[in-house]
Protein backbone atom coordinates (compact mmCIF):
# COMPACT_ATOMS: atom_id res chain seq x y z
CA UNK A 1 -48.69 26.95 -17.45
CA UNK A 2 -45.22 25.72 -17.94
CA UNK A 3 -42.86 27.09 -14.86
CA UNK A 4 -39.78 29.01 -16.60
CA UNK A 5 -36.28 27.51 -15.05
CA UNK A 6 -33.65 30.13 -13.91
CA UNK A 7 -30.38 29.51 -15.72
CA UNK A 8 -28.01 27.75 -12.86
CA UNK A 9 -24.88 29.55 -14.17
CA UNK A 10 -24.47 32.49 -15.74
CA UNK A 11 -23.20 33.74 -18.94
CA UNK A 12 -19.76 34.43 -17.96
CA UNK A 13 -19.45 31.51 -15.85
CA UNK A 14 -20.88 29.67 -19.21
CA UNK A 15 -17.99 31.54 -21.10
CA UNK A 16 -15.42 30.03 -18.69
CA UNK A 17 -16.17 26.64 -18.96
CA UNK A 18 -16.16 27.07 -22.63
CA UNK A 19 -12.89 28.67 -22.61
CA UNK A 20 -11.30 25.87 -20.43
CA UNK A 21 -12.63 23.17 -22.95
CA UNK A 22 -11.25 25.35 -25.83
CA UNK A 23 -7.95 25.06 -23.61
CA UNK A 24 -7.90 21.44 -23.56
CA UNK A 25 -8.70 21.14 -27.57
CA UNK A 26 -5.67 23.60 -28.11
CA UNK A 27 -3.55 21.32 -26.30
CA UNK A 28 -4.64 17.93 -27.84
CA UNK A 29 -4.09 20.50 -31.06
CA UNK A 30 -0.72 21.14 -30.60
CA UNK A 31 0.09 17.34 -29.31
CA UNK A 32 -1.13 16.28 -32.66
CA UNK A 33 1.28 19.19 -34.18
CA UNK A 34 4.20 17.31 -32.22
CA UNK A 35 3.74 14.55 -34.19
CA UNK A 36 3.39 16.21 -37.40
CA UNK A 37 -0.18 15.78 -37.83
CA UNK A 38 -2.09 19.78 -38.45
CA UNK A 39 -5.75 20.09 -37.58
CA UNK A 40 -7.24 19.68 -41.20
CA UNK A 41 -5.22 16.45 -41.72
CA UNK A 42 -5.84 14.93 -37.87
CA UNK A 43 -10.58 16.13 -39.12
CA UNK A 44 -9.71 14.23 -42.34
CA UNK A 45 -8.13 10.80 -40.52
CA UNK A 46 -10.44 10.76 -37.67
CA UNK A 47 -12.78 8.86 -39.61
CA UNK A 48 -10.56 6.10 -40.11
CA UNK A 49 -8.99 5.79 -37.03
CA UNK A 50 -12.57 5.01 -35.69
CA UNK A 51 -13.40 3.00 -38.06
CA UNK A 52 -10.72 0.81 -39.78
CA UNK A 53 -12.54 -0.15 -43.00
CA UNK A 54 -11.80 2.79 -44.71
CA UNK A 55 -13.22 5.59 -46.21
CA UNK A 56 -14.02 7.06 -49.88
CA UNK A 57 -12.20 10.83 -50.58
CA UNK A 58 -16.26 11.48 -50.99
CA UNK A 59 -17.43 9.83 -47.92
CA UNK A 60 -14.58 11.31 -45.88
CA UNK A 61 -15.39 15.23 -47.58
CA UNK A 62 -19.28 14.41 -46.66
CA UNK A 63 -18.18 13.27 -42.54
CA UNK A 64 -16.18 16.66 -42.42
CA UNK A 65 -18.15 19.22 -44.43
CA UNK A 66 -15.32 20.02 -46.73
CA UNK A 67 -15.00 19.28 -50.46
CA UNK A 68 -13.31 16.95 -52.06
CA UNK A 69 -10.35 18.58 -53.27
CA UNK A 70 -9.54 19.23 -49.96
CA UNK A 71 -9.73 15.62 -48.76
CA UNK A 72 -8.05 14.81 -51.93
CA UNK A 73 -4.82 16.97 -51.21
CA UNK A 74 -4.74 16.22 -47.67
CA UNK A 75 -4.65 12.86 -48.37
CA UNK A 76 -2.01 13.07 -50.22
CA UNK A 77 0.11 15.34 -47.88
CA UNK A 78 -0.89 11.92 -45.13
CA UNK A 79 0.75 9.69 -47.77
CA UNK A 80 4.21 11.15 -48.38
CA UNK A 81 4.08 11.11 -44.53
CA UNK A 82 3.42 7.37 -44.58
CA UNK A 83 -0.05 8.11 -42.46
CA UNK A 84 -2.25 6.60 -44.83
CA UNK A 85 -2.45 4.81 -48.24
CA UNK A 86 -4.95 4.09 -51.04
CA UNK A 87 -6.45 0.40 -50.99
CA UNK A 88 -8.09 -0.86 -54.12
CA UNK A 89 -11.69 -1.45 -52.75
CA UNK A 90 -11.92 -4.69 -55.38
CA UNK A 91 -9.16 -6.17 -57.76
CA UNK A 92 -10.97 -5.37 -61.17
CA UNK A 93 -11.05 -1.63 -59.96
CA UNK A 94 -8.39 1.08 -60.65
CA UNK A 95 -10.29 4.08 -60.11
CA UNK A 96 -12.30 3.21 -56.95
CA UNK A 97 -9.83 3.15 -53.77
CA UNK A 98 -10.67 3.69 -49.93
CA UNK A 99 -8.54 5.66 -47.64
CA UNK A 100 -7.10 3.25 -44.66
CA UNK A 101 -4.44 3.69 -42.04
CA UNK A 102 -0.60 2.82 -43.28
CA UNK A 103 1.57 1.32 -41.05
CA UNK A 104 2.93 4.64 -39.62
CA UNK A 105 -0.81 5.67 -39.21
CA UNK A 106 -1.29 2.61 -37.59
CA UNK A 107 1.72 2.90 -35.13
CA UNK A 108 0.74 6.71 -34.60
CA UNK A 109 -2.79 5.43 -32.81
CA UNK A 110 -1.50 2.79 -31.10
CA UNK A 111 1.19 5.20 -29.40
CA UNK A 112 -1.89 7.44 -28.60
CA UNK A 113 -4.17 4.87 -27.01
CA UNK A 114 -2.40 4.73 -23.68
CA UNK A 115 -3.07 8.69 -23.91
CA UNK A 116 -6.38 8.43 -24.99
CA UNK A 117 -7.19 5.49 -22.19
CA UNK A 118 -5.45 8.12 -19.68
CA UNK A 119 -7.68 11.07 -20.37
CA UNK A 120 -10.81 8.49 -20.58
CA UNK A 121 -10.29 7.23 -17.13
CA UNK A 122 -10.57 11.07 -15.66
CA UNK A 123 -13.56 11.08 -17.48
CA UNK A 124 -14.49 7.70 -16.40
CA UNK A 125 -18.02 8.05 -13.91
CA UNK A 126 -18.00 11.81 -14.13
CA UNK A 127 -19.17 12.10 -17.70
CA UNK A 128 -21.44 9.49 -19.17
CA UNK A 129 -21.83 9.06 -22.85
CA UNK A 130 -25.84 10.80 -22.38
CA UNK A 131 -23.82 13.93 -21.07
CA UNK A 132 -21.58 14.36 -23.71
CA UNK A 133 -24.58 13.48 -26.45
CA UNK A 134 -26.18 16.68 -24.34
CA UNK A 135 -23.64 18.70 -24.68
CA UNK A 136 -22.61 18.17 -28.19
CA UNK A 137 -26.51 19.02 -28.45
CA UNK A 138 -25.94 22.45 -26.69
CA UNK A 139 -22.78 22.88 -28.53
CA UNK A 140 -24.81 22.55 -31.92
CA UNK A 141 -27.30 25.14 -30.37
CA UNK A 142 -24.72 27.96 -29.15
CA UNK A 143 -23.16 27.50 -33.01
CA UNK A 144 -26.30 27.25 -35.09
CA UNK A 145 -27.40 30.82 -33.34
């Protein structure tokens, strides 16, 4: 018979937590703002700034869960900002370009990294990559319910 565990925190302390994450979100959120980046276009450029190869409008609408006209107009917004630009992905194509970081875009991530390496290093032996793969686990849980 398998031994039931009792829940080590409880539903408002749960709620808390979640609310203090939700906190720090906000305020990478409105950092991004600062810079003149919203939400939707910071989901849509994620992508690339992890991986600089670039991406298809339909490979970056399939990563996000949106469609493609969304992609397609945010993009565009991210160009007349200088963000990001359309590559040719061959020389004998016209029709077929990926999505990659412009110089601006490119200057934008670099500016963040010190950030980003700041915020890591808090992180840095308290949170190991197999927590965070658990609790993007839960996370998928508490929003699939």
């Amino acid at each position: 018979m398998k031994k039931e565990l009792r829940p080590r925190y409880s539903p408002d302390e749960v709620i808390i937590k979640l609310k203090k994450v939700i906190k720090l979100i906000e305020k990478m959120q409105d950092d991004m703002k600062d810079d003149g980046i919203t939400h939707a276009q910071a989901r849509v450029i994620f992508p690339i700034i992890r991986d600089e190869r670039g991406f298809t409008i339909q490979e970056l609408a399939n990563i996000g869960g949106v469609t493609k006209g969304l992609v397609s107009r945010t993009i565009s917004d991210l160009e007349k900002k200088g963000i990001v630009e359309r590559e040719k992905k061959s020389a004998d194509q016209d029709r077929n370009f990926k999505i990659v970081l412009a110089k601006k875009g490119l200057d934008f991530v670099e500016s963040k990294k010190t950030q980003m390496q700041e915020v890591s290093s808090k992180w840095s032996g308290k949170i190991t990559h197999e927590d965070l793969e658990t609790f993007m686990r839960v996370l998928d849980a508490f929003t699939e319910m």
